[in-house]
Protein backbone atom coordinates (compact mmCIF):
# COMPACT_ATOMS: atom_id res chain seq x y z
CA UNK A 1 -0.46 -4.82 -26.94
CA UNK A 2 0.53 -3.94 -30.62
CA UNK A 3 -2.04 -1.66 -32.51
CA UNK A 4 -1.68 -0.58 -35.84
CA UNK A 5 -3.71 2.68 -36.68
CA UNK A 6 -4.43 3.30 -40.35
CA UNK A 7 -6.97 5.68 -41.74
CA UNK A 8 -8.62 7.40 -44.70
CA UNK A 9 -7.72 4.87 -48.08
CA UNK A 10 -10.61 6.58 -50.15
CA UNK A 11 -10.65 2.96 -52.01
CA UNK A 12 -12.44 4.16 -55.79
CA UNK A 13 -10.64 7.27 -56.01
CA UNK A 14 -9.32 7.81 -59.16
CA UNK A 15 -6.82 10.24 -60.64
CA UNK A 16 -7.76 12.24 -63.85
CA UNK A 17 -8.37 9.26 -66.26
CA UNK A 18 -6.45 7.18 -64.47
CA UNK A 19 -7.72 4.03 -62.16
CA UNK A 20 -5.55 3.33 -59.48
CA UNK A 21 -6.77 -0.61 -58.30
CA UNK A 22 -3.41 -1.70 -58.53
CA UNK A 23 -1.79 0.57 -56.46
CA UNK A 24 -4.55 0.28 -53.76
CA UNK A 25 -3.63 -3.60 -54.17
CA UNK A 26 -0.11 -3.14 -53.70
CA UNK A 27 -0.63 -0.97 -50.96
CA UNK A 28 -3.21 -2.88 -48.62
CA UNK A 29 -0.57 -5.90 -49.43
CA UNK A 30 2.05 -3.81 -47.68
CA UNK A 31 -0.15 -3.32 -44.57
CA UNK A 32 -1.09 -6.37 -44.02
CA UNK A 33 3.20 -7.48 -44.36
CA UNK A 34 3.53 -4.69 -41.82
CA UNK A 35 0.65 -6.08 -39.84
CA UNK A 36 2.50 -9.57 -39.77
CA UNK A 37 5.87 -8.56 -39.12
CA UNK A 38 5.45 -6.72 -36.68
CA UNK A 39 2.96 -9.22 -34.74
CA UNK A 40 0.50 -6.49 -34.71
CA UNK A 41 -2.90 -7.36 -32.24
CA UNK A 42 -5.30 -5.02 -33.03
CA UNK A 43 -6.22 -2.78 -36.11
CA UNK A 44 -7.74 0.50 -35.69
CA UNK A 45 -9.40 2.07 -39.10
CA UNK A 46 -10.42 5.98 -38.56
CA UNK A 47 -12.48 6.74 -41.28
CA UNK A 48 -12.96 7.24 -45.19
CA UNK A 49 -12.57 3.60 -46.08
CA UNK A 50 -14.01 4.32 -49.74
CA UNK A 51 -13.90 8.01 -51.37
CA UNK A 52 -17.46 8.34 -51.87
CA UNK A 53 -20.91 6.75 -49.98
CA UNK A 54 -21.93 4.63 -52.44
CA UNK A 55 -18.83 3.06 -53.94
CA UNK A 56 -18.54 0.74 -57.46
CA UNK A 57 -18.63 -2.83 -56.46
CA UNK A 58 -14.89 -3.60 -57.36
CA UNK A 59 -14.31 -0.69 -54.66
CA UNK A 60 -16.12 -2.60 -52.44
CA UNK A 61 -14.41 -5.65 -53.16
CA UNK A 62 -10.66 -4.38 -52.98
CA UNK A 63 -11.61 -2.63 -49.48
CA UNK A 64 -13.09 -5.32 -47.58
CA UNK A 65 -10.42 -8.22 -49.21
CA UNK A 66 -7.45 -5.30 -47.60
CA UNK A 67 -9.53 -5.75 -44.21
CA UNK A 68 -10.40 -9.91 -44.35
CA UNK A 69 -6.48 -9.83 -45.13
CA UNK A 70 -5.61 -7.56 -41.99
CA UNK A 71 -7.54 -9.65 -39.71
CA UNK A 72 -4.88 -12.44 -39.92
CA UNK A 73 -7.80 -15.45 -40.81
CA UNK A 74 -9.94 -13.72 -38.23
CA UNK A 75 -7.86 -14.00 -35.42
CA UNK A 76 -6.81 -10.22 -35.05
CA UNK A 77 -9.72 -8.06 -34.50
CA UNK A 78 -10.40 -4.66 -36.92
CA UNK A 79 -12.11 -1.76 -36.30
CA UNK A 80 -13.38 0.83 -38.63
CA UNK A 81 -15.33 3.78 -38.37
CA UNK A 82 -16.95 5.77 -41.23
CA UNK A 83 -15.82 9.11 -42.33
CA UNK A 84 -16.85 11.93 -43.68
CA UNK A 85 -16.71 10.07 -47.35
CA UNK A 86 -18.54 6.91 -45.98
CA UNK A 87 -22.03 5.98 -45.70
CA UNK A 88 -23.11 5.25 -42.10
CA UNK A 89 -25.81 3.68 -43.93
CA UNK A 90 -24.06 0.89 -45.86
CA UNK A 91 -21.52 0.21 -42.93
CA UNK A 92 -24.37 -0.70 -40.22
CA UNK A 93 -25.76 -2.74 -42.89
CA UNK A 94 -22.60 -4.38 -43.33
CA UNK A 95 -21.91 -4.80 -39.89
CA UNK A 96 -23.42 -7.96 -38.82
CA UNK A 97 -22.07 -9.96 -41.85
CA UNK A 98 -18.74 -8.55 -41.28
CA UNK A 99 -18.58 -9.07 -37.55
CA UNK A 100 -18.09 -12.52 -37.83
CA UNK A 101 -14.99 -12.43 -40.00
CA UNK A 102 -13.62 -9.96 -37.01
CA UNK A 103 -14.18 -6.91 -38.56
CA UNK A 104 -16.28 -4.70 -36.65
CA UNK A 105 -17.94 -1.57 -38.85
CA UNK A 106 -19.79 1.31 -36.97
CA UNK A 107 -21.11 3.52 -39.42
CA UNK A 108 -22.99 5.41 -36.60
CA UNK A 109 -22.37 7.19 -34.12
CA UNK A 110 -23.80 5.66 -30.82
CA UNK A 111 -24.19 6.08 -26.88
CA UNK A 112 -21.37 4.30 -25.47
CA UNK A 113 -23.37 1.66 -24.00
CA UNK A 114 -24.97 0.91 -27.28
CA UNK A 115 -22.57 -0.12 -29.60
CA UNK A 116 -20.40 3.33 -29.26
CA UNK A 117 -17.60 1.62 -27.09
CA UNK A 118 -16.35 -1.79 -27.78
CA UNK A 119 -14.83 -4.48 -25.48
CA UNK A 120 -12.58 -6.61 -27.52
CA UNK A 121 -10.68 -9.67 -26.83
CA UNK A 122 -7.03 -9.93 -28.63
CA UNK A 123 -4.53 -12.16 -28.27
CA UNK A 124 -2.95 -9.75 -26.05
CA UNK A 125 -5.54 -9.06 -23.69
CA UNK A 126 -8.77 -6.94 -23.48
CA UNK A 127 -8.87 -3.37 -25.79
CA UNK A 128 -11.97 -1.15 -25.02
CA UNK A 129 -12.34 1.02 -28.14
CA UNK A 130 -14.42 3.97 -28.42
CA UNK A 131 -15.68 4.72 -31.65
CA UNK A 132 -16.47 8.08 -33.19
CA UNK A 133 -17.76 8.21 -37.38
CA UNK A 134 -17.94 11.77 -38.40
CA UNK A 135 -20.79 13.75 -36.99
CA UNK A 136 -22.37 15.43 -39.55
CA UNK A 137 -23.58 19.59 -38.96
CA UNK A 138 -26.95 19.30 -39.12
CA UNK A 139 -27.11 16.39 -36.16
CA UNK A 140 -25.24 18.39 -34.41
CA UNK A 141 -27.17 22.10 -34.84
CA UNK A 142 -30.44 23.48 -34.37
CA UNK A 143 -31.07 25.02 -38.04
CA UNK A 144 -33.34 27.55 -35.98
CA UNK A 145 -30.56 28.82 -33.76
CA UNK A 146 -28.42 32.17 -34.46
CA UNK A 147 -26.06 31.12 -37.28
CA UNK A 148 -23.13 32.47 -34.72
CA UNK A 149 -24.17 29.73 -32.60
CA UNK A 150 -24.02 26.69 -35.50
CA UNK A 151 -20.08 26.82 -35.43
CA UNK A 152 -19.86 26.96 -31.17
CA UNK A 153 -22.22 24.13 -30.73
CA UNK A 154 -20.53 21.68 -33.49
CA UNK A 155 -17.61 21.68 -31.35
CA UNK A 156 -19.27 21.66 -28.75
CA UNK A 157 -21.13 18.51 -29.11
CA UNK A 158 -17.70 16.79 -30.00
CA UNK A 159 -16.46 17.49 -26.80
CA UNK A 160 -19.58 16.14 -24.96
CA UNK A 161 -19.60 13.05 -27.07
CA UNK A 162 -15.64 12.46 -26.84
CA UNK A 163 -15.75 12.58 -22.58
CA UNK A 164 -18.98 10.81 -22.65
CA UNK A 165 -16.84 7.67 -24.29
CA UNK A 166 -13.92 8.56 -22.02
CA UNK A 167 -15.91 7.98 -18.81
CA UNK A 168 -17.79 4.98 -19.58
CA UNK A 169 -14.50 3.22 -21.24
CA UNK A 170 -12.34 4.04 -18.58
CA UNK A 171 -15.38 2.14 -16.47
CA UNK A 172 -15.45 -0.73 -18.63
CA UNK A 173 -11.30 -0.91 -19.20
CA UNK A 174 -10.83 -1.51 -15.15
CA UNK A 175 -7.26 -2.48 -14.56
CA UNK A 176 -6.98 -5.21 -17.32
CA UNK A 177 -7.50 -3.54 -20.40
CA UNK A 178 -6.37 -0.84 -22.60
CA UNK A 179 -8.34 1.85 -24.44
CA UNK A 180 -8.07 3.73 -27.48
CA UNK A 181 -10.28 6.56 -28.98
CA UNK A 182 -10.63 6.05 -32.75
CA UNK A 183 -12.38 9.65 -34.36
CA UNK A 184 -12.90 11.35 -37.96
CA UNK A 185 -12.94 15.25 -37.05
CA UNK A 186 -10.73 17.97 -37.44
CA UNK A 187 -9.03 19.61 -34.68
CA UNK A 188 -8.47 23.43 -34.99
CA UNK A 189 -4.36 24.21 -35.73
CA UNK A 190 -3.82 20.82 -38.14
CA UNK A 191 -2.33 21.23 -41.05
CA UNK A 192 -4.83 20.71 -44.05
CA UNK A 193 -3.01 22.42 -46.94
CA UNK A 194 0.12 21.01 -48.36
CA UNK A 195 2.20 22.92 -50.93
CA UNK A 196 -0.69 25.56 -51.41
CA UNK A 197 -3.24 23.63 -53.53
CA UNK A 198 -6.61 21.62 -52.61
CA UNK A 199 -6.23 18.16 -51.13
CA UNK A 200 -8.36 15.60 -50.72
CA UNK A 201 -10.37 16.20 -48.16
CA UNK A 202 -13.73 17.64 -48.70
CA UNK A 203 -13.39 21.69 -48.29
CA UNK A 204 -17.02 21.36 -46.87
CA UNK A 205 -16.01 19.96 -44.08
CA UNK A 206 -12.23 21.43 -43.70
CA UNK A 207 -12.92 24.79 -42.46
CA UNK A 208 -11.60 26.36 -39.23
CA UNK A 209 -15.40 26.66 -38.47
CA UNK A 210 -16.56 23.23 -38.07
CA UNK A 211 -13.06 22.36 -36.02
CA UNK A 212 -12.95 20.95 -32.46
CA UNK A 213 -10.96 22.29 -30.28
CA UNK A 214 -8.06 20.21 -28.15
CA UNK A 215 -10.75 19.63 -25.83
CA UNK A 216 -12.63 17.33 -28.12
CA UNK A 217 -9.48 14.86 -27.26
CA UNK A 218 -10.20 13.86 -23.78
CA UNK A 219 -7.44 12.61 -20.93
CA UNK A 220 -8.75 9.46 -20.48
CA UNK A 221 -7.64 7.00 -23.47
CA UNK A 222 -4.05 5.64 -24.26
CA UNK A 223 -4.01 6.31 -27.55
CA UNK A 224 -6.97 8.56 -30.02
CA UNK A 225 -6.46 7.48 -33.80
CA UNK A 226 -7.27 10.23 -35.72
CA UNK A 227 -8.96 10.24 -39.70
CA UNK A 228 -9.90 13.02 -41.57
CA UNK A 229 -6.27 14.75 -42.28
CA UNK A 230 -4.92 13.28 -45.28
CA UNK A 231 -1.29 15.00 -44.36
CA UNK A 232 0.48 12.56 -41.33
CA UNK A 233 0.92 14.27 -38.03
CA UNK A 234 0.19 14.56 -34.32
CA UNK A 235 -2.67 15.86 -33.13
CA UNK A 236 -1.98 19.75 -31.99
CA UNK A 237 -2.80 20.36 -28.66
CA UNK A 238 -3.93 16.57 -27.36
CA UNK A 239 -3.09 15.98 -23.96
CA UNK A 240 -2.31 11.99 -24.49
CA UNK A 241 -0.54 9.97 -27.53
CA UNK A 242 -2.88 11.31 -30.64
CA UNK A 243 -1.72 11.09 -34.01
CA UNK A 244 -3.52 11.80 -37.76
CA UNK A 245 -2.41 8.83 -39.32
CA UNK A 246 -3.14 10.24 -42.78
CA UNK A 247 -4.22 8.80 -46.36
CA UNK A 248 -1.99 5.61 -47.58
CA UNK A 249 -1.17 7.07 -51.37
CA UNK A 250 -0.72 10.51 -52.29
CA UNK A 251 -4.55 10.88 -53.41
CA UNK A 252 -3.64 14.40 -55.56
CA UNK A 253 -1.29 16.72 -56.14
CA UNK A 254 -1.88 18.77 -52.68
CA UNK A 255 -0.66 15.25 -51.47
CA UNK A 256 2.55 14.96 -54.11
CA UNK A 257 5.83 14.66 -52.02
CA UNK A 258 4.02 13.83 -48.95
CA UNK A 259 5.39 10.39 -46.60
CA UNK A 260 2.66 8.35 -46.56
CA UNK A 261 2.69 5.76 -43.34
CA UNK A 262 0.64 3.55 -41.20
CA UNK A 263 1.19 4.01 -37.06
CA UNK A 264 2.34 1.15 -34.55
CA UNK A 265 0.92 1.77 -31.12
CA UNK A 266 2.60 -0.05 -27.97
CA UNK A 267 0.56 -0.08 -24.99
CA UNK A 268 -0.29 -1.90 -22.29
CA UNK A 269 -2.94 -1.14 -19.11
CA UNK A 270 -2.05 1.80 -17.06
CA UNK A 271 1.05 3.04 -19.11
CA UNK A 272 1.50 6.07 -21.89
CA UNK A 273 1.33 4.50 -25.39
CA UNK A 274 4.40 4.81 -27.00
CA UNK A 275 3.89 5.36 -31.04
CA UNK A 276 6.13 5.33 -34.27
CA UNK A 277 5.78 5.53 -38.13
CA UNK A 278 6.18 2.56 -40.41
CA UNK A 279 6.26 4.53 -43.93
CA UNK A 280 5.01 3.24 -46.71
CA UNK A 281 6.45 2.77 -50.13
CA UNK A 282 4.37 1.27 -52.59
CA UNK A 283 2.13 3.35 -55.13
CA UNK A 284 2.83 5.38 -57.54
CA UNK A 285 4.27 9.35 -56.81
CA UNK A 286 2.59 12.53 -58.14
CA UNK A 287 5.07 14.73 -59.55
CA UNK A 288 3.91 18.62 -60.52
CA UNK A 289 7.48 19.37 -63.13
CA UNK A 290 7.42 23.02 -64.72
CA UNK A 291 10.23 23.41 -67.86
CA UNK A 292 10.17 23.45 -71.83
CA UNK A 293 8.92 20.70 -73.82
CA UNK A 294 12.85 19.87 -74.58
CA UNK A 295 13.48 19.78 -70.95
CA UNK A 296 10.40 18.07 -69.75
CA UNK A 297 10.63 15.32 -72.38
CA UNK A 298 14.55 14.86 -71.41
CA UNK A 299 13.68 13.79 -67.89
CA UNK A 300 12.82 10.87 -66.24
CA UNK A 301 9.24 10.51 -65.59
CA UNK A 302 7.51 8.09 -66.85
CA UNK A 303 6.44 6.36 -63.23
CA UNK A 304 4.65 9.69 -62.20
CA UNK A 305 1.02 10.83 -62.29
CA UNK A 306 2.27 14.54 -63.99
CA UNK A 307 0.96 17.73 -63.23
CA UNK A 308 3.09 19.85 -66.27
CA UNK A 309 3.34 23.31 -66.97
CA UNK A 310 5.25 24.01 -70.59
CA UNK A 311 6.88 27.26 -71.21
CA UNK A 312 5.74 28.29 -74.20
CA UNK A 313 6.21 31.13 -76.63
CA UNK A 314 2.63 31.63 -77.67
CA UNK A 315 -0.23 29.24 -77.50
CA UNK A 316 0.33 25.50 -78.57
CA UNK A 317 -3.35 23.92 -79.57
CA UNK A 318 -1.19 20.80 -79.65
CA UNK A 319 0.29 20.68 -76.49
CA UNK A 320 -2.07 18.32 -74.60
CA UNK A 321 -2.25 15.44 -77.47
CA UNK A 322 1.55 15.96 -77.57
CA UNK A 323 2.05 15.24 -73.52
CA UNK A 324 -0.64 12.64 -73.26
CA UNK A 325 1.37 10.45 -75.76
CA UNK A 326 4.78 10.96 -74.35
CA UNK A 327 4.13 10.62 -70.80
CA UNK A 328 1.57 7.66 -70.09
CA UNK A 329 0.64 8.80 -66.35
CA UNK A 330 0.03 12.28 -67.56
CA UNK A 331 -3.15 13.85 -65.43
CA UNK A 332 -2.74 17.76 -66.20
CA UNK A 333 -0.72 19.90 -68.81
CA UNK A 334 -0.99 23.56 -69.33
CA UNK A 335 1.17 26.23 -71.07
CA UNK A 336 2.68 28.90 -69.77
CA UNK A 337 3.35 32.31 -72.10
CA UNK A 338 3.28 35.77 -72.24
CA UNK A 339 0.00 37.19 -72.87
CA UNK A 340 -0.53 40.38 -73.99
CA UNK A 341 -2.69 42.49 -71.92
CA UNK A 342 -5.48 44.65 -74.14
CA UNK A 343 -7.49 47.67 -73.54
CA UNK A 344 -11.14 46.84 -72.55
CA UNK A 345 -13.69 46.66 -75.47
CA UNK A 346 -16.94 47.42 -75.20
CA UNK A 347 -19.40 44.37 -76.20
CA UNK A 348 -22.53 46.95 -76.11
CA UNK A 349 -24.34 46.13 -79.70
CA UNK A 350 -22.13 43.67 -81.13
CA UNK A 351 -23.30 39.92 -81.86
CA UNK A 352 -21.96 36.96 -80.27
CA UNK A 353 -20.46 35.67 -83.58
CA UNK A 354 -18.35 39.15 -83.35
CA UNK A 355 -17.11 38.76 -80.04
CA UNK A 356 -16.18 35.23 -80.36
CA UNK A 357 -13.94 35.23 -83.52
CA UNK A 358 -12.41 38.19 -81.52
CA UNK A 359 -11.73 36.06 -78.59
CA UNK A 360 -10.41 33.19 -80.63
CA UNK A 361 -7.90 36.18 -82.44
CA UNK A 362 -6.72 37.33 -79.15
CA UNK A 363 -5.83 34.10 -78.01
CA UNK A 364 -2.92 33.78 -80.94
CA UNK A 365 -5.60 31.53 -82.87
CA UNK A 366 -8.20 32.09 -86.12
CA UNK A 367 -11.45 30.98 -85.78
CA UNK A 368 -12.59 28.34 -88.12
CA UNK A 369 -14.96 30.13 -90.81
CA UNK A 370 -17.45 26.99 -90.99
CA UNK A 371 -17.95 27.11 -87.16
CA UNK A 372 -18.55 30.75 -87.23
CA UNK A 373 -20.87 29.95 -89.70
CA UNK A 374 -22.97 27.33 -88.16
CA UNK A 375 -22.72 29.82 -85.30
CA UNK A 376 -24.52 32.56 -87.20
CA UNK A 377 -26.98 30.44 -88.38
CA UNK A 378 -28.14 28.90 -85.17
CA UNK A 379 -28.33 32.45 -83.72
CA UNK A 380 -30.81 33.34 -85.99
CA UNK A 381 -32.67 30.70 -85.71
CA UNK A 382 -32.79 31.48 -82.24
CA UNK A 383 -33.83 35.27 -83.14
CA UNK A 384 -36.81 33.88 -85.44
CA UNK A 385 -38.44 31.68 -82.92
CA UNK A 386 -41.44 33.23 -81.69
């Protein structure tokens, strides 16, 4: 059996002011090519399908058109489990409509023999699938206990609820079948952080506190497809075939430079998975580009969402109507100077006005006399009303 593992497309994210629906498009086109050409039989989703609960309705639209296409006109089943970005909500409502096109949402996260493992025919025989949406703290902690405890019984319970599904698939599987794990958690020692800045996933729910340990991945399935880690890798510590597939464009510029990829998954009943990468090339790159205006506007980057830092004399009030016209995917641009450092001045009895137009000064500017104005005016209307 072929499985293709694909996870976290945070379908409505946008970047700065820019809309990305086309890329998604282009994107979810090349999955579904790799799905085909590779004779894939099974799809495993783990988590974040859309990048926030209660997406738009063209979000809606693009993400479930990228899984009707997947399915192969129904005939190859998917699976997809909601993240931490997801609402378990709107996938079990979802479901039923869904399951008929071969797309099987669990928004929930269930005993296994109640809808948390699935027995599913493909073309290439049976897969048992045990499904895992992201457990949320406060299911998982009594808000009366020590807070010490909180952070040991979160991964706690992911270790229960991982062998739990491990023991009654490996029941179900028999000989015949093969099973898979599909989860949205993060397992302590993955790498989050990429190139020292935020990513996308949620800091909330990032920290070293709320991780599972390598326990939380249990012996008993073939293969565990991972979601929550945007950055592609293997799970650290796993004992069997694990891997974080990762996001499918580079959703920021913690992301930018980052091999984006979908996983293929060879298994068959008894036997080790075997897995590889199948990058993927379509979207548009984040580029972060530090230089002068001459040398930033002499290079090639006009297919890039920019993140720009100008070297600068002194401060350029221009600078950000200037880049936005000259580079049409531009997100962020600061400028980078020297800046004087100034003894500290006391504030103790001076007006706001004061301080202001002083600020303004310091910053290599002049304060506009009308606004200072209208600022002294408003201030004492402020100090006249009873």
């Amino acid at each position: 059996m072929r499985v293709l593992h694909t996870s976290d497309w945070h379908i409505g994210k946008r970047i700065g002011r820019h809309d990305r629906s086309e890329e998604y498009r282009d994107v979810l086109a090349e999955i579904a090519e790799i799905a085909e050409a590779e004779d894939v039989d099974l799809v495993l989703h783990s988590g974040d399908l859309f990048d926030r609960p209660l997406p738009p309705i063209e979000a809606m639209d693009l993400a479930f058109a990228g899984l009707v296409e997947l399915t192969a006109g129904g005939r190859r089943p998917v699976v997809v489990i909601a993240g931490n970005h997801d609402s378990p909500g709107l996938f079990e409502a979802l479901a039923p409509f869904l399951r008929g096109h071969g797309i099987h949402l669990v928004g929930e996260i269930r005993r296994p023999d109640e809808g948390g493992v699935l027995d599913l025919a493909t073309e290439a025989g049976r897969a048992v699938v045990s499904c895992f949406p992201f457990l949320r703290e406060g299911r998982a902690i009594d808000v009366w206990a020590p807070i010490a405890e909180h952070y040991t019984r979160y991964a706690d319970r992911l270790r229960a609820i991982s062998e739990a599904y491990a023991t009654y698939a490996e029941r179900l599987a028999g000989d015949d079948a093969v099973t898979f794990l599909v989860a949205h958690f993060l397992v302590g020692g993955a790498k989050v952080h990429g190139h020292g800045a935020p990513r996308g996933e949620r800091e909330l729910h990032m920290g070293e506190a709320y991780a599972a340990t390598p326990e939380a991945i249990p012996p008993g399935p073939q293969y565990v497809a991972m979601g929550h880690i945007h950055a592609p890798q293997p799970v650290p510590g796993a004992q069997v075939p694990a891997e974080y597939a990762g996001s499918i464009l580079e959703l920021d510029f913690g992301e930018a430079g980052e091999r984006k990829r979908v996983v293929l998954v060879d298994v068959e009943p008894g036997r080790p998975a075997t897995i590889r990468s199948m990058p993927l090339e379509r979207g548009r790159r984040l580029r972060r580009v530090r230089g002068t205006w001459d040398e930033l506007a002499a290079m090639d980057l006009d297919e890039a969402y920019l993140d720009l830092t100008v070297v600068t004399s002194g401060p350029d009030p221009g600078l950000a109507d200037r880049a936005r016209e000259r580079f049409p995917h531009l997100v962020k641009v600061r400028a980078d100077h020297p800046r004087e450092t100034s003894p500290t001045v006391s504030r103790e009895g001076r007006d706001l006005v004061e301080l202001y137009g002083e600020f303004v000064g310091r910053s290599g500017g002049e304060a506009d006399p009308e606004l200072l104005d209208a600022f002294r005016r408003l201030m004492e209307e402020v100090d006249a009303t009873p």
